[in-house]
N, C-alpha and C. Protein backbone atom coordinates (compact mmCIF):
# COMPACT_ATOMS: atom_id res chain seq x y z
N UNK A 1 198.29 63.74 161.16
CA UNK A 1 199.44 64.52 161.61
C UNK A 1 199.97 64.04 162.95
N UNK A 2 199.34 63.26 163.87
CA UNK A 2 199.77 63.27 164.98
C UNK A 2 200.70 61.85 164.76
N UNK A 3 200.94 61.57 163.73
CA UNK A 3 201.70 59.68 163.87
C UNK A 3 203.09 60.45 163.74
N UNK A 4 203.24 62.09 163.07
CA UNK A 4 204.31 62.53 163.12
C UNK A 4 204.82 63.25 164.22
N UNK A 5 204.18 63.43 165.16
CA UNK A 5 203.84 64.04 166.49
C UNK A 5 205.29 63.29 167.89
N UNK A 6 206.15 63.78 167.99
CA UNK A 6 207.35 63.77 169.08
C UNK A 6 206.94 62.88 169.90
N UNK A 7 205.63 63.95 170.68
CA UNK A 7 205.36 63.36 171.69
C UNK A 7 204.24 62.11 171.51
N UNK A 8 203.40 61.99 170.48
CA UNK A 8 202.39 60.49 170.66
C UNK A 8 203.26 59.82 170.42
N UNK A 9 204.62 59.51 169.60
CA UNK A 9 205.19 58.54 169.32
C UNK A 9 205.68 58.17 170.47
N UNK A 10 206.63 58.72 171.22
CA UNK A 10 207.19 58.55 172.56
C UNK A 10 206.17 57.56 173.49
N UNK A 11 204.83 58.57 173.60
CA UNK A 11 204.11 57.83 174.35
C UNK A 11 203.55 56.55 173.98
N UNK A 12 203.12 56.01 172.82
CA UNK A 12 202.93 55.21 172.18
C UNK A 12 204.29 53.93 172.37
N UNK A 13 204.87 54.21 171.86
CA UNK A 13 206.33 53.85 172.42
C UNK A 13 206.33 52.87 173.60
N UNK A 14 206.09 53.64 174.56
CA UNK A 14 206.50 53.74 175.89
C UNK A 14 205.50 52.36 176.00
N UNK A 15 203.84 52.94 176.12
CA UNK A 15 202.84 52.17 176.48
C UNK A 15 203.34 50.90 175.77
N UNK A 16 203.15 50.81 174.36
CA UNK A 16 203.34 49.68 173.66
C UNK A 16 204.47 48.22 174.48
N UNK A 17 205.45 49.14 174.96
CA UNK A 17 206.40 48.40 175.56
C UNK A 17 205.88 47.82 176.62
N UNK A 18 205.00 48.05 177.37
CA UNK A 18 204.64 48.10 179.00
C UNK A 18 204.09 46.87 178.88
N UNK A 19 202.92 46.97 177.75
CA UNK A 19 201.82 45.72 177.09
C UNK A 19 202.61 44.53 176.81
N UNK A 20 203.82 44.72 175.76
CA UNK A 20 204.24 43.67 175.16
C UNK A 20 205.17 43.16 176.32
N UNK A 21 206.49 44.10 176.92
CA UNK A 21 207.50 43.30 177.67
C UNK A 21 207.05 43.01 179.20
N UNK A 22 206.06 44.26 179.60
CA UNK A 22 206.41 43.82 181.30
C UNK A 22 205.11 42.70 181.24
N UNK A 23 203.68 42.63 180.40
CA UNK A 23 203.08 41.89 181.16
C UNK A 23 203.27 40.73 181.01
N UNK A 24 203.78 40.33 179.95
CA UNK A 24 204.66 38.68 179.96
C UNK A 24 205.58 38.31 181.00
N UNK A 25 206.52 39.73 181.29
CA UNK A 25 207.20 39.11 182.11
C UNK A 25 206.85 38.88 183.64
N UNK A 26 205.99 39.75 184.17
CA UNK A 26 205.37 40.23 185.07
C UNK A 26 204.74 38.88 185.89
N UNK A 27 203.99 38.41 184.83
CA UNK A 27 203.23 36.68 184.50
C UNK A 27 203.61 35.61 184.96
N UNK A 28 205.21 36.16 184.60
CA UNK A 28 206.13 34.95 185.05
C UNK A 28 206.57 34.82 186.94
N UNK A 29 206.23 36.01 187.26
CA UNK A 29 206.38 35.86 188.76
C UNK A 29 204.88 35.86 189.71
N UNK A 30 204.45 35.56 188.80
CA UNK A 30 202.95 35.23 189.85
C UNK A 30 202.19 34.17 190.44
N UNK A 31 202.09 34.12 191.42
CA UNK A 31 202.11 33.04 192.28
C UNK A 31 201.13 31.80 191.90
N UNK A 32 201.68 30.73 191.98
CA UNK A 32 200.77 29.64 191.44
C UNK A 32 199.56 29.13 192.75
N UNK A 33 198.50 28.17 192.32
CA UNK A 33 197.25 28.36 193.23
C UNK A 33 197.63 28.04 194.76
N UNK A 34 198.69 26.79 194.51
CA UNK A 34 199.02 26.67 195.67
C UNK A 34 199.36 27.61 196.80
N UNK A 35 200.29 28.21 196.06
CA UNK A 35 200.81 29.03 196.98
C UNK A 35 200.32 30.28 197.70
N UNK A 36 198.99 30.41 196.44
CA UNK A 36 197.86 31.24 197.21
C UNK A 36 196.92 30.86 198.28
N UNK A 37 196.56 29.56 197.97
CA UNK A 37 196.48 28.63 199.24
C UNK A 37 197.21 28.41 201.04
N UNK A 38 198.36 27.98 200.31
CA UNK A 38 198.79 28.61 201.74
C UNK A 38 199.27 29.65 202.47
N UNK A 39 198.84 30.91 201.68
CA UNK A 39 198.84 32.21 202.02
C UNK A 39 197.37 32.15 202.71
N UNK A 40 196.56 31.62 202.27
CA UNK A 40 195.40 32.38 203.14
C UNK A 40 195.11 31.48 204.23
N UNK A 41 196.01 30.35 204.24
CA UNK A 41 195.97 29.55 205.31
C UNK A 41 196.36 30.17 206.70
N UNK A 42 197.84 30.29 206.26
CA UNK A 42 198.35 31.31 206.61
C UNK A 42 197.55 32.39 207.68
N UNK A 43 197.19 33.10 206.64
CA UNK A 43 196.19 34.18 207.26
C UNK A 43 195.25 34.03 208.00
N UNK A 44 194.47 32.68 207.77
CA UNK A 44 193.34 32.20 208.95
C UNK A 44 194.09 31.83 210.42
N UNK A 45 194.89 31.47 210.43
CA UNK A 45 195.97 30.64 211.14
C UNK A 45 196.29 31.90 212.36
N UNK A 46 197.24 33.11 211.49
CA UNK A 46 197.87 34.34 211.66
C UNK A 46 196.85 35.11 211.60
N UNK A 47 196.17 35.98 211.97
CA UNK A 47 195.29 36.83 211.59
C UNK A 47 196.37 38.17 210.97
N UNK A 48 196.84 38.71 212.52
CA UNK A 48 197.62 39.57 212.00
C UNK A 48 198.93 39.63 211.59
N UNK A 49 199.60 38.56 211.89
CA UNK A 49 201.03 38.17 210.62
C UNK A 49 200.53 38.49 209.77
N UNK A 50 199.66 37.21 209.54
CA UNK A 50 199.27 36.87 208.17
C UNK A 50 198.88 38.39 207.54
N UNK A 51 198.49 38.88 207.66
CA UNK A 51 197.76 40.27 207.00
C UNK A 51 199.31 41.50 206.51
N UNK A 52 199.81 41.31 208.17
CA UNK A 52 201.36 42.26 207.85
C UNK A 52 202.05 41.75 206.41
N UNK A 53 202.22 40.69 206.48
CA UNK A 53 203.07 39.71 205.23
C UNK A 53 202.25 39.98 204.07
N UNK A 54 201.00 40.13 204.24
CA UNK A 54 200.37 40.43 202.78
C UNK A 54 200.61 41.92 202.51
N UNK A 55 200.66 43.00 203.44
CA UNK A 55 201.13 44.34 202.68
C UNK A 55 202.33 44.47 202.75
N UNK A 56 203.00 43.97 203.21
CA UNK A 56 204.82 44.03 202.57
C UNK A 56 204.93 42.80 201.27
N UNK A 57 203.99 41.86 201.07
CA UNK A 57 204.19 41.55 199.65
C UNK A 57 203.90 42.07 198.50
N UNK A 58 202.94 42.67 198.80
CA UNK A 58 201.93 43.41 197.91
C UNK A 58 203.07 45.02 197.89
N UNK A 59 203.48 45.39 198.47
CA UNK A 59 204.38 46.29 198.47
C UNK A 59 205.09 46.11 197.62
N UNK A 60 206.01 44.81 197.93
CA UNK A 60 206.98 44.71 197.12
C UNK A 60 206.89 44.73 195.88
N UNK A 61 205.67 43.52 195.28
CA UNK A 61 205.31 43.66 193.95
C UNK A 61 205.19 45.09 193.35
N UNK A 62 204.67 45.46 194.31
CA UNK A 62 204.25 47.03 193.31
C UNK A 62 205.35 47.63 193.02
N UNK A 63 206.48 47.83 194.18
CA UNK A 63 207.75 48.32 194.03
C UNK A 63 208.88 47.42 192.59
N UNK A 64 208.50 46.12 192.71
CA UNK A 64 209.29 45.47 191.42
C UNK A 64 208.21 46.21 190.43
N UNK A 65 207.42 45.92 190.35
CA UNK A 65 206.45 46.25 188.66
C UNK A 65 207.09 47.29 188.63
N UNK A 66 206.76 48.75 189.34
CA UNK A 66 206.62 49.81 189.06
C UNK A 66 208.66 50.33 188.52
N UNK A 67 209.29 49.04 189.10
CA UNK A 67 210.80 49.66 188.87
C UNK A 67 210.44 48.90 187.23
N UNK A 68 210.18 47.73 187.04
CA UNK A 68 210.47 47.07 185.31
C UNK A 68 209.40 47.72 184.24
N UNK A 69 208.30 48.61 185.09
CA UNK A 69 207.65 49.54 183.73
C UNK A 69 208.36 50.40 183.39
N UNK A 70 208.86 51.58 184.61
CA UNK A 70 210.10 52.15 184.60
C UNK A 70 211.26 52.10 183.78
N UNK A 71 211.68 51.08 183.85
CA UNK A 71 212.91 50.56 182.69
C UNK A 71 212.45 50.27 181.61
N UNK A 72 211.59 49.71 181.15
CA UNK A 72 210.66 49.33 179.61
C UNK A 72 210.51 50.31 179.27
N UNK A 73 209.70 51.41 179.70
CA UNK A 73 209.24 52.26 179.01
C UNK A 73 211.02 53.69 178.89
N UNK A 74 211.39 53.42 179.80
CA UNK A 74 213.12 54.54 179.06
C UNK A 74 213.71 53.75 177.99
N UNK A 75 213.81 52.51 178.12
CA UNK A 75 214.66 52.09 177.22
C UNK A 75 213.95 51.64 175.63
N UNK A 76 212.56 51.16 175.59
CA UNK A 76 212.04 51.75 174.59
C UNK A 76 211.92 52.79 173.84
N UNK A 77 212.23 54.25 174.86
CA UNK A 77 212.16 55.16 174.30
C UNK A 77 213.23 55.93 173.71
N UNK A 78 214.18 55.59 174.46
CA UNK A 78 216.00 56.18 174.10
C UNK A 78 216.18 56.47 172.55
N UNK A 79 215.76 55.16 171.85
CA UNK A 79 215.99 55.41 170.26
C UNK A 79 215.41 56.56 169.52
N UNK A 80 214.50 57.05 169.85
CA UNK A 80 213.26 57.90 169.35
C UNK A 80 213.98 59.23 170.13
N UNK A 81 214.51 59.20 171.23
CA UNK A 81 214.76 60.91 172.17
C UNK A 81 216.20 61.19 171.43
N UNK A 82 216.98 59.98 171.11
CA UNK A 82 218.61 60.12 170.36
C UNK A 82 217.81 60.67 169.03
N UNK A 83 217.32 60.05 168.45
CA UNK A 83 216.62 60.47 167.12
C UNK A 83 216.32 61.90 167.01
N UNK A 84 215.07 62.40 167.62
CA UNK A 84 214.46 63.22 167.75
C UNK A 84 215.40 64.42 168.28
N UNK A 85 216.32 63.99 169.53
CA UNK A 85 216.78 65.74 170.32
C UNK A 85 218.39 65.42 170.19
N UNK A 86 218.99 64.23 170.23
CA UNK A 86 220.63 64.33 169.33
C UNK A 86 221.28 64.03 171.43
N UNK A 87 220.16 64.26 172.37
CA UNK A 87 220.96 63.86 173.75
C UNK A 87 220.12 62.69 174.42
N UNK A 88 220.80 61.90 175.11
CA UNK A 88 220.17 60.52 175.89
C UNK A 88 220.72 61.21 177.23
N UNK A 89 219.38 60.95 178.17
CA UNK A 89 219.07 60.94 179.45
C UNK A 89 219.14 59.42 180.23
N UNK A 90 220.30 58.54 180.71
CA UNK A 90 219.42 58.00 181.77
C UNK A 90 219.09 57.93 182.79
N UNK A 91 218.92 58.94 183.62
CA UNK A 91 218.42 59.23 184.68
C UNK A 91 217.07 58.88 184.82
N UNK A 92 216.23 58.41 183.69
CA UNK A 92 215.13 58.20 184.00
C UNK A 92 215.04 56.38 184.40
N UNK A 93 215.98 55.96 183.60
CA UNK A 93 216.44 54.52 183.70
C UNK A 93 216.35 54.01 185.06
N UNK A 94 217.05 54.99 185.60
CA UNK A 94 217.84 54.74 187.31
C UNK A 94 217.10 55.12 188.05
N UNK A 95 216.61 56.78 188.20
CA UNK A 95 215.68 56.95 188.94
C UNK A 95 214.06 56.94 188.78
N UNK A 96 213.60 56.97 187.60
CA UNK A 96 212.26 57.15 186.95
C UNK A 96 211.06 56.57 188.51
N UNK A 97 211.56 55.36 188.53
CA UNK A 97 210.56 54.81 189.54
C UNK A 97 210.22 55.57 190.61
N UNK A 98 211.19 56.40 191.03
CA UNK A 98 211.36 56.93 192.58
C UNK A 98 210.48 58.30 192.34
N UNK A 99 210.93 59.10 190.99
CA UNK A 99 210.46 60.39 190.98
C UNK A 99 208.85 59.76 190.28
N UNK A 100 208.27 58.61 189.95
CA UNK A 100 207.04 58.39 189.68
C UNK A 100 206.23 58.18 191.13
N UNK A 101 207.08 57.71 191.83
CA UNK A 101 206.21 57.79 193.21
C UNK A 101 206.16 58.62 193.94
N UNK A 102 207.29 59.78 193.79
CA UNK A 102 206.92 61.03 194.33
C UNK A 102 205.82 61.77 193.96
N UNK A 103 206.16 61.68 192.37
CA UNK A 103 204.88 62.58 192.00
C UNK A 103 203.34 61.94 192.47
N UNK A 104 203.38 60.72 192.44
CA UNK A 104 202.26 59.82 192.71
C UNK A 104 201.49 60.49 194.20
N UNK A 105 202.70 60.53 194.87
CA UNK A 105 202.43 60.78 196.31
C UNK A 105 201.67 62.19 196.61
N UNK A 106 202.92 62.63 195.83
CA UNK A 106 202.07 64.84 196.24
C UNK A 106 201.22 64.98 195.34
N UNK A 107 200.63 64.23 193.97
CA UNK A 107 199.48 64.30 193.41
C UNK A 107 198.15 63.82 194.21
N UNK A 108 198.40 62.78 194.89
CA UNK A 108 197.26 62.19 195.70
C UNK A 108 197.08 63.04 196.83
N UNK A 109 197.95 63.37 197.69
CA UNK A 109 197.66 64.73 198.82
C UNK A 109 197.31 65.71 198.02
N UNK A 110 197.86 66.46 196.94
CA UNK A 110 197.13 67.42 196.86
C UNK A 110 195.64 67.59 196.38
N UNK A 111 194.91 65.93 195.51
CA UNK A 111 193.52 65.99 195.15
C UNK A 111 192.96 65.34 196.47
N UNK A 112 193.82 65.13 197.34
CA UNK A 112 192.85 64.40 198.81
C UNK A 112 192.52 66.03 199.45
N UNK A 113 193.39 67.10 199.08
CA UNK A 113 193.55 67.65 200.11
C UNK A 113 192.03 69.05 199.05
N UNK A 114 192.07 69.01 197.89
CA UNK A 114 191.12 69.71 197.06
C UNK A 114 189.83 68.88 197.64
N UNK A 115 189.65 67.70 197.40
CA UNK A 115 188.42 66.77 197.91
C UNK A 115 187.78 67.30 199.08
N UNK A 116 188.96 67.19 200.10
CA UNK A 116 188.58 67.05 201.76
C UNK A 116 189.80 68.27 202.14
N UNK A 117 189.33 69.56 202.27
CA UNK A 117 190.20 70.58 202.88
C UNK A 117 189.51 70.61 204.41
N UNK A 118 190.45 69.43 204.79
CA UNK A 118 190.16 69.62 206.30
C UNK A 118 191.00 70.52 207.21
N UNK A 119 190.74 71.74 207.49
CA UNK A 119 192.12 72.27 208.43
C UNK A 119 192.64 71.82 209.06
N UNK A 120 192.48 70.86 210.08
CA UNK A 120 193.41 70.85 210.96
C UNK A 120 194.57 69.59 209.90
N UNK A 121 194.58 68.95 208.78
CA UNK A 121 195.55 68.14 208.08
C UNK A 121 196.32 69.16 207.52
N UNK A 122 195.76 70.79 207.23
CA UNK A 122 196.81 71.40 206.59
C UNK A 122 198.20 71.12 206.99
N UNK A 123 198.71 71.54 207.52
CA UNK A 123 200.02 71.46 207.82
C UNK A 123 200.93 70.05 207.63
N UNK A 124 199.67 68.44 207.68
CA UNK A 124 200.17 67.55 207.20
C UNK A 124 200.60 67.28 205.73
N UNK A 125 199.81 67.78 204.81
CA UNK A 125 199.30 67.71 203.35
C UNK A 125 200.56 68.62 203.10
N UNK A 126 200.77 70.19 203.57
CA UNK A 126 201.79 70.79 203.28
C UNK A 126 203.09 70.18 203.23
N UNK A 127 203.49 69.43 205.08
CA UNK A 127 205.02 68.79 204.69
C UNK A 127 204.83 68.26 203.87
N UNK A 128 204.02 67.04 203.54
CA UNK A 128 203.88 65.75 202.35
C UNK A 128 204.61 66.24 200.93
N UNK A 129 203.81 67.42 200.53
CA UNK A 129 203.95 67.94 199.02
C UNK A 129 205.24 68.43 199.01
N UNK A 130 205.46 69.25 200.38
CA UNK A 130 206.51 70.23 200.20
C UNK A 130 207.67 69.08 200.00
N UNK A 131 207.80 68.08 200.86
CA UNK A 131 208.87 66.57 200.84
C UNK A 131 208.62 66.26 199.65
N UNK A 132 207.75 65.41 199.05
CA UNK A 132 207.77 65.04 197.36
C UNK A 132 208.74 65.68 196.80
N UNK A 133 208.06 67.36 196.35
CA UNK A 133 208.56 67.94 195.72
C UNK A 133 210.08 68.24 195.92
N UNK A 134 210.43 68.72 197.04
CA UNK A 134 211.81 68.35 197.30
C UNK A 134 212.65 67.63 196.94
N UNK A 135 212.21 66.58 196.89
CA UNK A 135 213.05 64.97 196.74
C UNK A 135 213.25 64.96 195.29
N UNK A 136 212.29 65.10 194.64
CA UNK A 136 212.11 65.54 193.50
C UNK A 136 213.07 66.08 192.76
N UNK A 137 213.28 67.14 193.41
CA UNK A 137 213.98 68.70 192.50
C UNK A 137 215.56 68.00 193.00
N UNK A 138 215.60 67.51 194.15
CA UNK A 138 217.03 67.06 194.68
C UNK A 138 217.59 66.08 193.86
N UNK A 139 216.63 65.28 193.36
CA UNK A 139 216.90 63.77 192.63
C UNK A 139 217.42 64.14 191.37
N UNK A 140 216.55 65.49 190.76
CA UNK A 140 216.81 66.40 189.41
C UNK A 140 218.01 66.49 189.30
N UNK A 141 218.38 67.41 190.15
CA UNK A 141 219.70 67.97 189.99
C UNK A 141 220.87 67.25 190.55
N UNK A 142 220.64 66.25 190.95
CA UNK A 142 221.90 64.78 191.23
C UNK A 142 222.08 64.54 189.62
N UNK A 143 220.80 64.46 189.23
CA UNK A 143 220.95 62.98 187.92
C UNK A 143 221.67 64.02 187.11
N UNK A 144 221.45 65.29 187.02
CA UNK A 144 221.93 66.79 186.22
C UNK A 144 223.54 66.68 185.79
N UNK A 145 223.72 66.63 187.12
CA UNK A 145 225.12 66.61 187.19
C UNK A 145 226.00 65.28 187.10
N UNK A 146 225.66 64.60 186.96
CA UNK A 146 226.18 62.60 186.64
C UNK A 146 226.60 63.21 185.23
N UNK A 147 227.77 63.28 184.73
CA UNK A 147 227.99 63.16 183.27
C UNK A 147 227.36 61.70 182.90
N UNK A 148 227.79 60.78 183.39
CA UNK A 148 227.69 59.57 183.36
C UNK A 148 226.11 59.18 182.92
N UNK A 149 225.21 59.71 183.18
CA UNK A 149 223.89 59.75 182.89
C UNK A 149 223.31 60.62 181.68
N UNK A 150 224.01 61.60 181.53
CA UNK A 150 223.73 62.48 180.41
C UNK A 150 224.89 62.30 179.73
N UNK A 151 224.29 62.16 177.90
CA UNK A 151 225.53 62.48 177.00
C UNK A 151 225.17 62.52 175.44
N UNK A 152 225.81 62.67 174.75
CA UNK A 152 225.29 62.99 173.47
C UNK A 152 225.49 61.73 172.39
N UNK A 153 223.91 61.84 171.96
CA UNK A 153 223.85 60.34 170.93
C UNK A 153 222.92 60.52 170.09
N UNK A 154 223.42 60.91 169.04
CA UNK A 154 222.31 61.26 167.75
C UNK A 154 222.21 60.46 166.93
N UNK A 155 221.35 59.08 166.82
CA UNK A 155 221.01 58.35 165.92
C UNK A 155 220.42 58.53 164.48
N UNK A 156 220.94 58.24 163.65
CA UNK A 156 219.99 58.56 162.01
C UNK A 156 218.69 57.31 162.10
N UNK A 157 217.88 58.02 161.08
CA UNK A 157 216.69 57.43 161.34
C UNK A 157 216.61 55.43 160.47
N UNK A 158 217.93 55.28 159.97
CA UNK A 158 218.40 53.82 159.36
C UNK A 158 218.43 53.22 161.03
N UNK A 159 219.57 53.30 161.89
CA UNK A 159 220.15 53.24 163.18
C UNK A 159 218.36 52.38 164.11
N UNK A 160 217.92 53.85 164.33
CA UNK A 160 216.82 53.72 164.85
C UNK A 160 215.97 52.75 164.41
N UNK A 161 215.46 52.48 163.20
CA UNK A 161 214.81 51.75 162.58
C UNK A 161 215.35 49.98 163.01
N UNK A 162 216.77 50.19 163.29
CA UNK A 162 217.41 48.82 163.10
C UNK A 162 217.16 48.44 164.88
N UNK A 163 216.86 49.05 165.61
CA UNK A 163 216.86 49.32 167.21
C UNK A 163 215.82 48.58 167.16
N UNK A 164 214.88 49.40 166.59
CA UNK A 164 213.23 48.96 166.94
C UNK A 164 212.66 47.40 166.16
N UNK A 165 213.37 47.36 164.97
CA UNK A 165 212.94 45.99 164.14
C UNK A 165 213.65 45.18 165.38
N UNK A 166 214.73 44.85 165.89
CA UNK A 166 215.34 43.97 166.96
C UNK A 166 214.28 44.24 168.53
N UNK A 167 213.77 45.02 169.13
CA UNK A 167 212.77 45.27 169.56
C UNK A 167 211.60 44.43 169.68
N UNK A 168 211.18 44.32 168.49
CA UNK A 168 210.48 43.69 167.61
C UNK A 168 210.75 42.12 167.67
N UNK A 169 211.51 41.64 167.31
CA UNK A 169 212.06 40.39 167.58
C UNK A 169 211.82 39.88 168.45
């Protein structure tokens, strides 16, 4: 029963995409030996350049991955949400990445803050979540109101089928 299931398909979906499109492509931007080489040259050289330059690279990457899983996994899924609910969202397209790192963010303060309830961080842990969540609900109701992002697209299940075999391809 669950292969008929909304939501495993979606998720299934989603993951499947992540595996097949981002880590091929992902692959393609990763640094060859050399160049890891003279990164840590670099770094012996630089102690602390060298180290700054490695967490604003490492930043960045995470910030590209996390925007092209982002996009893989909405646009894999669009065919199946037109299918299934008759409306397409892309707000998740555009913003998905941003509201994944919010949540990322006030999820980690709030199990740092269950872990280690240190009083005197209360009040830090509070702005943190209370900002996430904010940004959050603000980002919501921007994308809400974008006609341009929301609109109505009800695919038959021939349509869909023809989406995903090209997909596939």
């Amino acid at each position: 029963r669950i292969l008929y299931d909304v939501g495993f398909l979606l998720s299934f979906l989603a993951v499947a995409a992540i595996i097949e499109w981002v880590t091929p492509l992902l692959g393609r931007f990763s640094s060859s030996e050399q160049k890891k080489l003279r990164r840590l040259r670099y770094m012996l050289q630089h102690p602390v350049r060298g180290r700054v330059r490695q967490v604003i690279r490492r930043l960045g990457i995470w910030i590209f991955s996390g925007v092209i899983v982002s996009f893989v996994a909405n646009i894999a899924t669009l065919p199946l949400v037109s299918l299934h609910f008759g409306e397409v969202s892309l707000w998740g397209v555009v913003v998905g990445f941003i509201m994944v790192a919010l949540c990322g963010i006030a999820t980690t303060v709030m199990l740092t803050w269950i872990l280690m309830p240190i009083p005197l961080l209360a009040p830090v842990a509070k702005f943190v979540v209370e900002f996430s969540v904010g940004a959050m609900n603000h980002i919501a109701e921007w994308c809400a109101g974008m006609p341009l992002l929301n609109f109505s697209l009800s695919l038959d299940e021939w349509s869909c089928g023809v989406i995903y075999a090209a997909f596939l391809l």
